[in-house]
C-alpha atoms as a PDB file:
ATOM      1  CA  UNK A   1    -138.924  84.773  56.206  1.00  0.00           C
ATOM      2  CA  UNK A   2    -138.797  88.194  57.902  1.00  0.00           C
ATOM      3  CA  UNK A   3    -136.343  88.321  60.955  1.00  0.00           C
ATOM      4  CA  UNK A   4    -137.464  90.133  63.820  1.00  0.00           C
ATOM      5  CA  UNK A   5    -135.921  90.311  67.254  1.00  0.00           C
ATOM      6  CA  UNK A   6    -137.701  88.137  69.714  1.00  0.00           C
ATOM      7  CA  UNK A   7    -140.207  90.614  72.277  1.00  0.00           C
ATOM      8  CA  UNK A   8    -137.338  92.543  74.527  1.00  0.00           C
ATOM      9  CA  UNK A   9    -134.805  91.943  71.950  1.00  0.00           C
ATOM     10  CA  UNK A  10    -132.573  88.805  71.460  1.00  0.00           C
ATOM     11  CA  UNK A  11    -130.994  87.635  74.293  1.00  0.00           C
ATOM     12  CA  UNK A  12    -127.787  85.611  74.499  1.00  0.00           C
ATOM     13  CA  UNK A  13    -128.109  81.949  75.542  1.00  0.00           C
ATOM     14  CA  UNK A  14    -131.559  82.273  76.207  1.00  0.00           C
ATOM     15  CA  UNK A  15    -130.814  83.808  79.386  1.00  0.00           C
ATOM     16  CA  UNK A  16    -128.828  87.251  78.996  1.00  0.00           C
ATOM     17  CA  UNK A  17    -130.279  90.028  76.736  1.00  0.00           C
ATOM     18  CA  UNK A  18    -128.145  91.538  74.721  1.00  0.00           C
ATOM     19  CA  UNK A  19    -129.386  94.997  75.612  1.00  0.00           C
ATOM     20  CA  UNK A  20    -128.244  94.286  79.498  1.00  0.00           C
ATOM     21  CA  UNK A  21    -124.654  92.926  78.370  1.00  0.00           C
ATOM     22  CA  UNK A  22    -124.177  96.050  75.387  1.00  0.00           C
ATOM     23  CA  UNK A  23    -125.060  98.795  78.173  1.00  0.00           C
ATOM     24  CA  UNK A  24    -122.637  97.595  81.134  1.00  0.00           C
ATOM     25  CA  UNK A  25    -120.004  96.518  78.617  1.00  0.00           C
ATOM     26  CA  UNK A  26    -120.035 100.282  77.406  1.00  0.00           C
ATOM     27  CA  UNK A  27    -119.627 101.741  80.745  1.00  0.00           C
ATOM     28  CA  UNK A  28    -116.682  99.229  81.518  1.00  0.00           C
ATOM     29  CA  UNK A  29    -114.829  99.422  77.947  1.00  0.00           C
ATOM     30  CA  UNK A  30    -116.400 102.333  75.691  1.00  0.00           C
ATOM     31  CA  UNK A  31    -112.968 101.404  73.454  1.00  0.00           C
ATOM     32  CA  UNK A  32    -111.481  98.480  72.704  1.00  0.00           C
ATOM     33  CA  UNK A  33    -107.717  97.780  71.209  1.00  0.00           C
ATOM     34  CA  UNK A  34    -109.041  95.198  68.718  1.00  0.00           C
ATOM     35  CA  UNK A  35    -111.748  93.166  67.822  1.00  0.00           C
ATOM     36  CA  UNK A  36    -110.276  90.132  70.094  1.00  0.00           C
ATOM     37  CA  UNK A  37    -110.220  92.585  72.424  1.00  0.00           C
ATOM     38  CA  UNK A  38    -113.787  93.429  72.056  1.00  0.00           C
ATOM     39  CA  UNK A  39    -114.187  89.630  71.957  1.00  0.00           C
ATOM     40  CA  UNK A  40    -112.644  88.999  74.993  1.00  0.00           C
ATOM     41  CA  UNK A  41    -114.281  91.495  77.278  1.00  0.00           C
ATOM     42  CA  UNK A  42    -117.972  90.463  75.860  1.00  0.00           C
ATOM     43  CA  UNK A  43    -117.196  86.958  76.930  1.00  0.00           C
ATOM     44  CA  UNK A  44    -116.081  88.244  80.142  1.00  0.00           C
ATOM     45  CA  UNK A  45    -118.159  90.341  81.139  1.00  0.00           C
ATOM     46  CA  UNK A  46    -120.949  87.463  80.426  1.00  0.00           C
ATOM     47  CA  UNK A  47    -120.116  85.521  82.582  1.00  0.00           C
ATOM     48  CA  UNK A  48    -119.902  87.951  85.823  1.00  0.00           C
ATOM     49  CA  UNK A  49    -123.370  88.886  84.609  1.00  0.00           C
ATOM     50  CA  UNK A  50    -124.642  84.885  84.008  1.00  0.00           C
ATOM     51  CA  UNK A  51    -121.759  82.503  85.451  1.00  0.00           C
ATOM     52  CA  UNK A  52    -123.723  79.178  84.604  1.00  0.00           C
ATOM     53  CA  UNK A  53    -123.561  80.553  80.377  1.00  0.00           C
ATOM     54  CA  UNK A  54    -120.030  78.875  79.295  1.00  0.00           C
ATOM     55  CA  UNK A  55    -118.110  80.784  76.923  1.00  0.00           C
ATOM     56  CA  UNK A  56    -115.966  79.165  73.966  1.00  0.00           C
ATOM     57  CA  UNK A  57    -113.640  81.370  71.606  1.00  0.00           C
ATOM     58  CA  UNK A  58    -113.170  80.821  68.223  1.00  0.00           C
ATOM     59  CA  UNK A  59    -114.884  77.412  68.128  1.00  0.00           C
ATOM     60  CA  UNK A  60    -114.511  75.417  65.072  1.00  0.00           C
ATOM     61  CA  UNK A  61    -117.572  74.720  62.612  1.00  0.00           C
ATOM     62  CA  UNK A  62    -117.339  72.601  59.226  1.00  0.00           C
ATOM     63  CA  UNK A  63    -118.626  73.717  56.174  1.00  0.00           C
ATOM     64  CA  UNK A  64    -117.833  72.335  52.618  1.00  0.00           C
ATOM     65  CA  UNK A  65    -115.209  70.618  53.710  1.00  0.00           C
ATOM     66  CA  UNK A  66    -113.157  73.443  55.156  1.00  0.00           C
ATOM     67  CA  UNK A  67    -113.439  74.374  58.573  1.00  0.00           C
ATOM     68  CA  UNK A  68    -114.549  77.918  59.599  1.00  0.00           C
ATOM     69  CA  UNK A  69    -113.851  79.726  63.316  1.00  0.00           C
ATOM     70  CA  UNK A  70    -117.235  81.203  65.169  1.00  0.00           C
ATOM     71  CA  UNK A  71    -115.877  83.883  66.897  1.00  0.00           C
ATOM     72  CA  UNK A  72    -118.114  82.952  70.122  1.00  0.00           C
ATOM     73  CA  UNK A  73    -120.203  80.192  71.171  1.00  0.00           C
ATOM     74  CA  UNK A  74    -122.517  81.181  74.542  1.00  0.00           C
ATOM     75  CA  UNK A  75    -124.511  77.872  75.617  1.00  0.00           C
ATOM     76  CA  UNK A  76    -126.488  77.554  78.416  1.00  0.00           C
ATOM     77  CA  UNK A  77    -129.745  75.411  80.033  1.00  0.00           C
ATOM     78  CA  UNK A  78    -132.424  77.197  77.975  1.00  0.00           C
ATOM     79  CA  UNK A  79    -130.553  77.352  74.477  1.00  0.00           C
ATOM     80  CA  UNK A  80    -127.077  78.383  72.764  1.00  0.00           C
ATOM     81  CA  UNK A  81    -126.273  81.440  70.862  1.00  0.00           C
ATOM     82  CA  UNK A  82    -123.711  81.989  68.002  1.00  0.00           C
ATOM     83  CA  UNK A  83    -121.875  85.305  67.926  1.00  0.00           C
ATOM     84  CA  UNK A  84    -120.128  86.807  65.289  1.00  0.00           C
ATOM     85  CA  UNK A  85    -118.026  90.304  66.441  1.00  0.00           C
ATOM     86  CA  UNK A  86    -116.458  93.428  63.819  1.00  0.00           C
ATOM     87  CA  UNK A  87    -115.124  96.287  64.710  1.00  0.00           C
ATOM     88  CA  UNK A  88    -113.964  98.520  61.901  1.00  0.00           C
ATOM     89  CA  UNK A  89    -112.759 101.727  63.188  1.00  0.00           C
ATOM     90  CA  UNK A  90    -111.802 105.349  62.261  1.00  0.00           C
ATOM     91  CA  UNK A  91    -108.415 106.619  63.404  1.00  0.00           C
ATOM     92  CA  UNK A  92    -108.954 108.031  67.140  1.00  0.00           C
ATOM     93  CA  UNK A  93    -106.469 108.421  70.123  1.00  0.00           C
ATOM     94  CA  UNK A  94    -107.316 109.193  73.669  1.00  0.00           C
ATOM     95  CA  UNK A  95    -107.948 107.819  77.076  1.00  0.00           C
ATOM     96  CA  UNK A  96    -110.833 106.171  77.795  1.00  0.00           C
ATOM     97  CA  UNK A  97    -112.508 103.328  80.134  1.00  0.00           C
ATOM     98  CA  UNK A  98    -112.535 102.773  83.919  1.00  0.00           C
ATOM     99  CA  UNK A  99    -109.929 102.720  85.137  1.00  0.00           C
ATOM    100  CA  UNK A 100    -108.920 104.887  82.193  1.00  0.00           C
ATOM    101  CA  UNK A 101    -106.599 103.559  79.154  1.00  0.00           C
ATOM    102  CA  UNK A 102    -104.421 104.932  76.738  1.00  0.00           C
ATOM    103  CA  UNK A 103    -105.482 104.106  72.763  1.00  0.00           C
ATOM    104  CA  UNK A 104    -105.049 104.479  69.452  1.00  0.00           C
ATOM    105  CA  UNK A 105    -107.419 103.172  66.906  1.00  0.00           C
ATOM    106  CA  UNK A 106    -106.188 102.847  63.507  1.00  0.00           C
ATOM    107  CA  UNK A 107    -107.778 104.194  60.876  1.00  0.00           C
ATOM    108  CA  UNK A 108    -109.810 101.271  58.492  1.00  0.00           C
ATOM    109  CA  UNK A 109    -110.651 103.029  55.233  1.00  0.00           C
ATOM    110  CA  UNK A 110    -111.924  99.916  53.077  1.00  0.00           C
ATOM    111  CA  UNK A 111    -115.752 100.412  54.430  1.00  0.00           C
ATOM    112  CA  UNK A 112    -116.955  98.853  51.627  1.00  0.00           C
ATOM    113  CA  UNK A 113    -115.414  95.765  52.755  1.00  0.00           C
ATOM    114  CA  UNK A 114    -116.373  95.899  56.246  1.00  0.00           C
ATOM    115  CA  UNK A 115    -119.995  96.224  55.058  1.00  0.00           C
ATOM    116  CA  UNK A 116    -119.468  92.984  52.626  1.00  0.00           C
ATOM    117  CA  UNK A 117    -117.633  90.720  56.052  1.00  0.00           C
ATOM    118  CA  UNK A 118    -120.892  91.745  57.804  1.00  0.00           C
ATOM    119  CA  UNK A 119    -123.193  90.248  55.782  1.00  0.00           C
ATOM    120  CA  UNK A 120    -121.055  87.656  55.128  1.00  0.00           C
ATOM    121  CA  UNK A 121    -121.186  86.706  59.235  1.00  0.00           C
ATOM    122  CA  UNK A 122    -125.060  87.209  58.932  1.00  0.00           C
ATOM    123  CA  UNK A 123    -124.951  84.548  56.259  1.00  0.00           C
ATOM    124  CA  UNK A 124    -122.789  82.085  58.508  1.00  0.00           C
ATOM    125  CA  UNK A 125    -124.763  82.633  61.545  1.00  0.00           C
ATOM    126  CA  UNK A 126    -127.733  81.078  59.285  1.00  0.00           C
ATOM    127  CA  UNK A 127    -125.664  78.530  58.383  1.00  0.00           C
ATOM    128  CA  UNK A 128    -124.659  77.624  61.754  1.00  0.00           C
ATOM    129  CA  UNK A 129    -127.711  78.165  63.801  1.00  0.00           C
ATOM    130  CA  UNK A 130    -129.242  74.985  63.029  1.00  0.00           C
ATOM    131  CA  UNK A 131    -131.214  73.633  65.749  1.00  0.00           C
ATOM    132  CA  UNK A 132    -134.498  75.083  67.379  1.00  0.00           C
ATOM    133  CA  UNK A 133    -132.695  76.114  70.924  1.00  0.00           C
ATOM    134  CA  UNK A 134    -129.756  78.097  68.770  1.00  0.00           C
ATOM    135  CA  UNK A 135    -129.409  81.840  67.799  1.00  0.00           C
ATOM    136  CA  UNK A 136    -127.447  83.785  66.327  1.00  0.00           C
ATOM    137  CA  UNK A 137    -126.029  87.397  66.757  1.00  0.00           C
ATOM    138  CA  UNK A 138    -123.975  89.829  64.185  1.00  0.00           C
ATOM    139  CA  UNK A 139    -122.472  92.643  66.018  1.00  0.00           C
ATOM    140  CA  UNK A 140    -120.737  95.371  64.698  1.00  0.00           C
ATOM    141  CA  UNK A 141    -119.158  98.482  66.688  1.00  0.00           C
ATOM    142  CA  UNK A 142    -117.416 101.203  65.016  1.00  0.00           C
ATOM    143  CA  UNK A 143    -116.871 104.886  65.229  1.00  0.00           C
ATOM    144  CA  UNK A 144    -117.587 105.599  61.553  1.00  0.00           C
ATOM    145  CA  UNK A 145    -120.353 107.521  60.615  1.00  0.00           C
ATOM    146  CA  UNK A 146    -120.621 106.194  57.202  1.00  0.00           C
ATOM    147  CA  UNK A 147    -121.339 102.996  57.813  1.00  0.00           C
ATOM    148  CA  UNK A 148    -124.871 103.958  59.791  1.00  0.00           C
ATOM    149  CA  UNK A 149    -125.538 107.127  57.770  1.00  0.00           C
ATOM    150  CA  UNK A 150    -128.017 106.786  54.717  1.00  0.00           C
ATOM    151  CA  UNK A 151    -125.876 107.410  51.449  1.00  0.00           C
ATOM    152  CA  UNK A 152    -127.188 110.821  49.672  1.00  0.00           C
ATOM    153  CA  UNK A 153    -129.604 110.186  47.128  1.00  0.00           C
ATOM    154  CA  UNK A 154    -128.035 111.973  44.338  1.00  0.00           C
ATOM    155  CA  UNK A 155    -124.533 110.272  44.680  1.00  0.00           C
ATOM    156  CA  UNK A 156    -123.067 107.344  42.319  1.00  0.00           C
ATOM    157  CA  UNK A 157    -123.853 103.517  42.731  1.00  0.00           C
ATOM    158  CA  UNK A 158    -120.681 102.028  44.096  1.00  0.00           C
ATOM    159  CA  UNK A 159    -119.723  98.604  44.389  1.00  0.00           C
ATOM    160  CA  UNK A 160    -121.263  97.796  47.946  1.00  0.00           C
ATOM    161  CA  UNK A 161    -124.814  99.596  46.794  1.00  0.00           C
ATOM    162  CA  UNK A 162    -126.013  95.688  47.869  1.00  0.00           C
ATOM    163  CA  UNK A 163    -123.931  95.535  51.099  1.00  0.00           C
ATOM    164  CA  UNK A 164    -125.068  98.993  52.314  1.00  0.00           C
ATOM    165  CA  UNK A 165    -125.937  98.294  56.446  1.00  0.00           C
ATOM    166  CA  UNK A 166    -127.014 102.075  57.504  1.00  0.00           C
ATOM    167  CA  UNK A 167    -129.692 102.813  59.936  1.00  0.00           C
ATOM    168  CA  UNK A 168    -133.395 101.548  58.658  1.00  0.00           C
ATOM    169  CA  UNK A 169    -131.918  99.558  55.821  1.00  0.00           C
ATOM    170  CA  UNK A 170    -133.436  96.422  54.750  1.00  0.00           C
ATOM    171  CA  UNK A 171    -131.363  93.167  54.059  1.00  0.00           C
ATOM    172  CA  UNK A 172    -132.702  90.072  52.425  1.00  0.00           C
ATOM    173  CA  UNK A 173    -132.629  87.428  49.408  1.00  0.00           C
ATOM    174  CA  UNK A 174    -129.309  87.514  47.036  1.00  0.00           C
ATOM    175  CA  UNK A 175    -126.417  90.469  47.233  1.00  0.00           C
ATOM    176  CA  UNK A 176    -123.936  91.299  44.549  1.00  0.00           C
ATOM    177  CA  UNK A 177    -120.633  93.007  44.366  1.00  0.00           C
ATOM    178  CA  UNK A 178    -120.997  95.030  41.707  1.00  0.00           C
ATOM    179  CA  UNK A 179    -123.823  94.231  40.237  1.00  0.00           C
ATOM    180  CA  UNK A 180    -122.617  91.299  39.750  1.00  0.00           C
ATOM    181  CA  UNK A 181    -119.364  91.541  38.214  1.00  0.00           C
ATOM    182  CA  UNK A 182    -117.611  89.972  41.001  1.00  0.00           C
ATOM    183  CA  UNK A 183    -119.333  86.923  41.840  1.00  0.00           C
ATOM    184  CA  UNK A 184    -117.117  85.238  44.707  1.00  0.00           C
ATOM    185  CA  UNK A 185    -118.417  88.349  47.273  1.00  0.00           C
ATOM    186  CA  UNK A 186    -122.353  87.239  46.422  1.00  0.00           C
ATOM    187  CA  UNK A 187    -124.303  86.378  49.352  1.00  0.00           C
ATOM    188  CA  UNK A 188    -127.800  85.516  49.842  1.00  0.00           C
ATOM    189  CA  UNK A 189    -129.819  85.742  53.045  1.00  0.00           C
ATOM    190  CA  UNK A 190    -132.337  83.004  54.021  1.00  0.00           C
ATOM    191  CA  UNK A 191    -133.880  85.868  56.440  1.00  0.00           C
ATOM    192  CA  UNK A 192    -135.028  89.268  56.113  1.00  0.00           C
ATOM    193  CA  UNK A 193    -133.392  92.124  58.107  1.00  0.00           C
ATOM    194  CA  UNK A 194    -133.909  95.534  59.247  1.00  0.00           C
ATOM    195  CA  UNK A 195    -131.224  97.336  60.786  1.00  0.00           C
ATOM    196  CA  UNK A 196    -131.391  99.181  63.695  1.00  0.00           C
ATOM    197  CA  UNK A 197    -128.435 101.226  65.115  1.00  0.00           C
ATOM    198  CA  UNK A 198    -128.212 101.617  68.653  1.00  0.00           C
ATOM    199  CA  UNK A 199    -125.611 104.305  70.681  1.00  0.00           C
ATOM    200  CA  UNK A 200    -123.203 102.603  72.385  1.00  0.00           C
ATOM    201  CA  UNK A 201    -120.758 105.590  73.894  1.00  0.00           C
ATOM    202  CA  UNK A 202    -119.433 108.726  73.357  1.00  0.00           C
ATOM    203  CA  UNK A 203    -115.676 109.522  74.189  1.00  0.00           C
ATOM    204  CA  UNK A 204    -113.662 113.133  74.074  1.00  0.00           C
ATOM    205  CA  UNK A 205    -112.238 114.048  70.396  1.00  0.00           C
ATOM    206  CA  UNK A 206    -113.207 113.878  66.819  1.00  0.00           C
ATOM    207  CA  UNK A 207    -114.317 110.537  65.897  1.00  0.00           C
ATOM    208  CA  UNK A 208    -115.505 109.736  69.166  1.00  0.00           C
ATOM    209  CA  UNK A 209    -118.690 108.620  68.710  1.00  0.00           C
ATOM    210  CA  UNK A 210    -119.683 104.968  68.717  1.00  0.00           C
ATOM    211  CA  UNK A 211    -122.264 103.219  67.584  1.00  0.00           C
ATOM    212  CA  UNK A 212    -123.545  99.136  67.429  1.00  0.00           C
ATOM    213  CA  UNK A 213    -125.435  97.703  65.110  1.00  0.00           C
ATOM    214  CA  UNK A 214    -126.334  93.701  66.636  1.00  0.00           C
ATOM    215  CA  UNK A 215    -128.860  91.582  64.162  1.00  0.00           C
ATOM    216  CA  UNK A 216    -130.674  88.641  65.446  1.00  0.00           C
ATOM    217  CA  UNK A 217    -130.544  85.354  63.318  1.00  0.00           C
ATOM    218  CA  UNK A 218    -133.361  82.488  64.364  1.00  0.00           C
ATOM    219  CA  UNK A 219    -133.112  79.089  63.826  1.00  0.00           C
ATOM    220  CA  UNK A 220    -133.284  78.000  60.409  1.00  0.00           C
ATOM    221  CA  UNK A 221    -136.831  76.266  59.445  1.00  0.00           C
ATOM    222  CA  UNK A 222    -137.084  72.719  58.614  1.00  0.00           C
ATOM    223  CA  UNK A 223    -136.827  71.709  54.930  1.00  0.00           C
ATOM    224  CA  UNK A 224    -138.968  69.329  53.645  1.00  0.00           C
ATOM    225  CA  UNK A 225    -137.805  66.601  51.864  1.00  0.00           C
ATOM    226  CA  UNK A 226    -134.133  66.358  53.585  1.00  0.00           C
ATOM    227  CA  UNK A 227    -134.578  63.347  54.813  1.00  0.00           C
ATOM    228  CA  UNK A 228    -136.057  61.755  52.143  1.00  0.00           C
ATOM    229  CA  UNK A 229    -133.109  63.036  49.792  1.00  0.00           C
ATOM    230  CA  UNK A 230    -130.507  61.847  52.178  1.00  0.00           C
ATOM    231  CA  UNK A 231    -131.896  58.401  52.185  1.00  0.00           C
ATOM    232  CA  UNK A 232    -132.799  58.433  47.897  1.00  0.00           C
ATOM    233  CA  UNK A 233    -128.807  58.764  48.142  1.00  0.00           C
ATOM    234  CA  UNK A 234    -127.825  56.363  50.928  1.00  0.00           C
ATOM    235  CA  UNK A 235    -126.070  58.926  52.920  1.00  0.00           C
ATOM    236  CA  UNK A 236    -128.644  59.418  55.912  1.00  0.00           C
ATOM    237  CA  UNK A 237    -126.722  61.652  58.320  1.00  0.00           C
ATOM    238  CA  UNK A 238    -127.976  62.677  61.981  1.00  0.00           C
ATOM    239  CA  UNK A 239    -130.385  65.130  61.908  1.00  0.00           C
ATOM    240  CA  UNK A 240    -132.558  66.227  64.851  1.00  0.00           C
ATOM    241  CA  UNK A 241    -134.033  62.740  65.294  1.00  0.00           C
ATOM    242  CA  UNK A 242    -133.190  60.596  68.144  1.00  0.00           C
ATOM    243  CA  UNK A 243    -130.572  57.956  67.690  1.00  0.00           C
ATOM    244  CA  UNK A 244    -131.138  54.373  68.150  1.00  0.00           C
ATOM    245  CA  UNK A 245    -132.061  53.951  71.873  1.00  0.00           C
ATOM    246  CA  UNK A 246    -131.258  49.707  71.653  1.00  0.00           C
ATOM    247  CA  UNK A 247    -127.681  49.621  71.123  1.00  0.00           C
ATOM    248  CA  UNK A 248    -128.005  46.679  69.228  1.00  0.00           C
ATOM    249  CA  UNK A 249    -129.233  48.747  66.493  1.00  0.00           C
ATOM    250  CA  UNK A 250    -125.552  50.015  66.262  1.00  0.00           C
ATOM    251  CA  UNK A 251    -123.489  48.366  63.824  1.00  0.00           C
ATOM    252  CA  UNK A 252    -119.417  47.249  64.499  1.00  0.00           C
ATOM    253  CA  UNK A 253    -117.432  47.706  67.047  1.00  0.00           C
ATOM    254  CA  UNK A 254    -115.351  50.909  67.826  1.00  0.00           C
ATOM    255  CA  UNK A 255    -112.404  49.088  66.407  1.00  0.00           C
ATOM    256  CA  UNK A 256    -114.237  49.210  63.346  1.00  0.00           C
ATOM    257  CA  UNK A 257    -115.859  52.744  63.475  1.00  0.00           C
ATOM    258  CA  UNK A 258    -113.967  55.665  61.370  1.00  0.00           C
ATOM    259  CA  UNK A 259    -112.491  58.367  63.044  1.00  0.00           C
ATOM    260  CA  UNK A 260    -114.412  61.936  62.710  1.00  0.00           C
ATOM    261  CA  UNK A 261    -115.521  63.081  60.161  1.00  0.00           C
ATOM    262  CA  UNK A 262    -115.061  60.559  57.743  1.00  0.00           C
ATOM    263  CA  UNK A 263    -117.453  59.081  55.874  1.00  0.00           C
ATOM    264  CA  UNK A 264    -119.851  62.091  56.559  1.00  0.00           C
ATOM    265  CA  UNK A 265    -121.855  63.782  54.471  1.00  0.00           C
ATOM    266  CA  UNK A 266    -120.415  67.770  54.063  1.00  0.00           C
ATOM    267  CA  UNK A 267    -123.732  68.834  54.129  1.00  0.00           C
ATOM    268  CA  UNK A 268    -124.994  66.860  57.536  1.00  0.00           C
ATOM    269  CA  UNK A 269    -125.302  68.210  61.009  1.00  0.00           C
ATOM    270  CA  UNK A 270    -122.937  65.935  62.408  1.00  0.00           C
ATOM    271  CA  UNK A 271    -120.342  67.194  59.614  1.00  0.00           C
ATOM    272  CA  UNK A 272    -121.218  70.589  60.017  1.00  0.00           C
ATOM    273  CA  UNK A 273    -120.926  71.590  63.121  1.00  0.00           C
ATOM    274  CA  UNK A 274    -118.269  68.830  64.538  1.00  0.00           C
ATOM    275  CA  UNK A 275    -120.351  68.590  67.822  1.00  0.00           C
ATOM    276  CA  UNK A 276    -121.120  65.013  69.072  1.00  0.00           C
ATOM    277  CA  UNK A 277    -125.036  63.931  67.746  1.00  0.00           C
ATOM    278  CA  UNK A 278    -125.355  61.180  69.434  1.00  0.00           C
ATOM    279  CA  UNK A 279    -126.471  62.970  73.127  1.00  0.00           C
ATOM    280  CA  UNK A 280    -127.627  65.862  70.811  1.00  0.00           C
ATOM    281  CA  UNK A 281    -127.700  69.265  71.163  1.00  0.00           C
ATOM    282  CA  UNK A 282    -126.690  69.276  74.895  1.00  0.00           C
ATOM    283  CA  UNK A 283    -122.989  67.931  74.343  1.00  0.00           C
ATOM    284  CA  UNK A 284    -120.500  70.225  73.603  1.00  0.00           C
ATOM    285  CA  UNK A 285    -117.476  67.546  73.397  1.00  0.00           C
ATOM    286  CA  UNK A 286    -115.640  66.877  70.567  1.00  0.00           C
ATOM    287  CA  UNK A 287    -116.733  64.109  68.534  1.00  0.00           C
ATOM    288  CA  UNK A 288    -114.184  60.954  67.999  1.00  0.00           C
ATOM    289  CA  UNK A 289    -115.758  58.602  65.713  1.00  0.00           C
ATOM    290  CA  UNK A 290    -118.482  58.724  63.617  1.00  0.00           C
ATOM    291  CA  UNK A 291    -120.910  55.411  64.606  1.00  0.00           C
ATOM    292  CA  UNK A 292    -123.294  54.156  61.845  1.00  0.00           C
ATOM    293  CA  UNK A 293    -127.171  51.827  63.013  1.00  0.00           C
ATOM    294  CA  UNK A 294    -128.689  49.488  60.985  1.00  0.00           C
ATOM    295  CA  UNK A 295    -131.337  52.099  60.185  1.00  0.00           C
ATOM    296  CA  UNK A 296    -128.460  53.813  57.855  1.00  0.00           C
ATOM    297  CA  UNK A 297    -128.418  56.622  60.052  1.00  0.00           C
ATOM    298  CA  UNK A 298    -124.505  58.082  60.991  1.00  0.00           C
ATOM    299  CA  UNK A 299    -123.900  59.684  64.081  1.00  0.00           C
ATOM    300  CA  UNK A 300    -121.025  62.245  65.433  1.00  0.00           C
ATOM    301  CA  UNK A 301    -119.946  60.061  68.452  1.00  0.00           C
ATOM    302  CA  UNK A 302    -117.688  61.936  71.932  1.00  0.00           C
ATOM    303  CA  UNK A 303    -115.444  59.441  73.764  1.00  0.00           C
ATOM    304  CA  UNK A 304    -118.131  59.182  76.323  1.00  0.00           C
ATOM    305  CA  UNK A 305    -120.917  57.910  73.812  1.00  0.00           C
ATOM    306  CA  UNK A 306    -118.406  55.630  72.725  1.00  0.00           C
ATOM    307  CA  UNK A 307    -117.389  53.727  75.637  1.00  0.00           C
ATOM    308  CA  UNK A 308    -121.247  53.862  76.815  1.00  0.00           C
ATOM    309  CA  UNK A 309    -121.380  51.726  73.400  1.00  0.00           C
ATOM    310  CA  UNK A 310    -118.888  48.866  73.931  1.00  0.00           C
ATOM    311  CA  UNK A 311    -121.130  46.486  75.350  1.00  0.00           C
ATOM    312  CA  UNK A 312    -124.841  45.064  74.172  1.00  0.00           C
ATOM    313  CA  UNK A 313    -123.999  45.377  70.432  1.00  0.00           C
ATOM    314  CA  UNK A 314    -124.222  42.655  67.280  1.00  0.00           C
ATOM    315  CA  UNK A 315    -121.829  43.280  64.461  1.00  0.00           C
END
């Protein structure tokens, strides 16, 4: 599937574009102190631009078992958008910003590896954006050239030759470290991606250009067969049908209902992404217990859906 960004560009939460928030951020903060920095002020400055967006920080999403941190999670009326943030940087000191502030990037020299946890976040945000009204974003600002400069033609493969993110590369299908030879740092991309650099500001001093690179990650499609698999295997997890609206379908009582997440499938929505699937994608509270009907269907339940499921059950 070839990933291109929606007409306009991608826009955060359905609402914002990205374009609109990237330009006034840059005239606010050309520089940021860290990435939670840059973090920080993005989320900030989204809301003075679209106060009914909410903003979460480093909101927790289960995968394999494990949980993993999304840097930021934008959700509004018309959808929600996943955001994943680097900023790699070459040494630079100066004053910069309105009003103006004193700073002093250090100096990140393992490039290679930047390029390999950018992909990497481009392979979460497919993981994560799961749902029809849910995007994704990688964004990456940095003042070093040679990650948006084409590598000479004449030079040595190195290591990253798969990772390589410059201006009017391609991404898509499976990466590998080395060729290979390191197999942990292989990714593979559902999606295929064409990068486009943009300018984002230009400060006093050497070093003191900056650029942003932002890719735009849709939904994941609908595979065929899930639900057929999940129910060959008696594990039929929430998915993006409806639950039971007769809540005699439900079976037990809360008493009798495991606490999140167990009993789960690591591979369901409800797992994955620890949200409550019982009101669907429009709850954002944390789910509680995880509520099985008689269909064989589980659901991610919030304290809410629980109590509104106390009364008018069999067991």
């Amino acid at each position: 599937m070839t990933t291109t960004p929606p007409p306009g560009g991608p826009t955060v939460a359905g609402q914002v574009p990205l374009s609109a928030v990237l330009d006034e951020l840059a005239q606010r903060r050309p520089v940021f102190h860290s990435e939670a920095d840059l973090q920080h002020s993005f989320a900030q400055l989204l809301w003075e631009l679209a106060p009914e967006v909410r903003s979460r920080l480093e909101v927790p999403r289960r995968h394999n078992g494990r949980v993993e941190r999304l840097d930021l999670l934008c959700l509004g009326s018309p959808g929600r958008t996943a955001i994943e943030f680097k900023y790699p940087t070459r040494r630079w000191t100066g004053t910069a910003g309105t009003p103006p502030e004193d700073y002093a990037l250090r100096n990140h020299a393992a490039m290679d590896l930047a390029r390999l946890h950018f992909v990497r976040d481009m392979v979460r945000l497919e993981r994560f954006c799961s749902q029809p009204d849910e995007n994704g974003l990688a964004v990456l600002l940095t003042n070093d050239p040679s990650l948006w400069t084409p590598p000479a033609a004449a030079r040595k493969r190195t290591r990253d030759e798969d990772f390589r993110i410059h201006q009017g590369r391609v991404l898509t299908g499976t990466l590998l470290w080395a060729e290979g030879a390191y197999k942990p740092h292989t990714c593979t991309l559902r999606g295929t991606y064409t990068l486009d650099w943009r300018p984002y500001a230009q400060v006093e001093g050497v070093s003191g250009e900056f650029r942003c690179l932002a890719v735009s990650v849709s939904p994941a499609p609908a595979k065929l067969g899930d639900q057929a698999a999940e129910e060959a295997e008696g594990t039929r997890e929430a998915t993006a049908l409806p639950p039971p609206s007769d809540k005699s379908h439900v079976l037990g009582s809360p008493g009798s209902w495991p606490d999140f997440p167990e009993g789960l499938d690591p591979q369901s929505v409800s797992f994955r992404e620890a949200r409550c699937t019982w009101h669907g994608t429009a709850c954002t509270e944390t789910p509680v217990k995880v509520v099985r009907s008689r269909d064989g269907r589980r659901w991610a339940a919030c304290a809410q859906a629980v109590r509104s499921l106390t009364t008018g059950r069999e067991s």
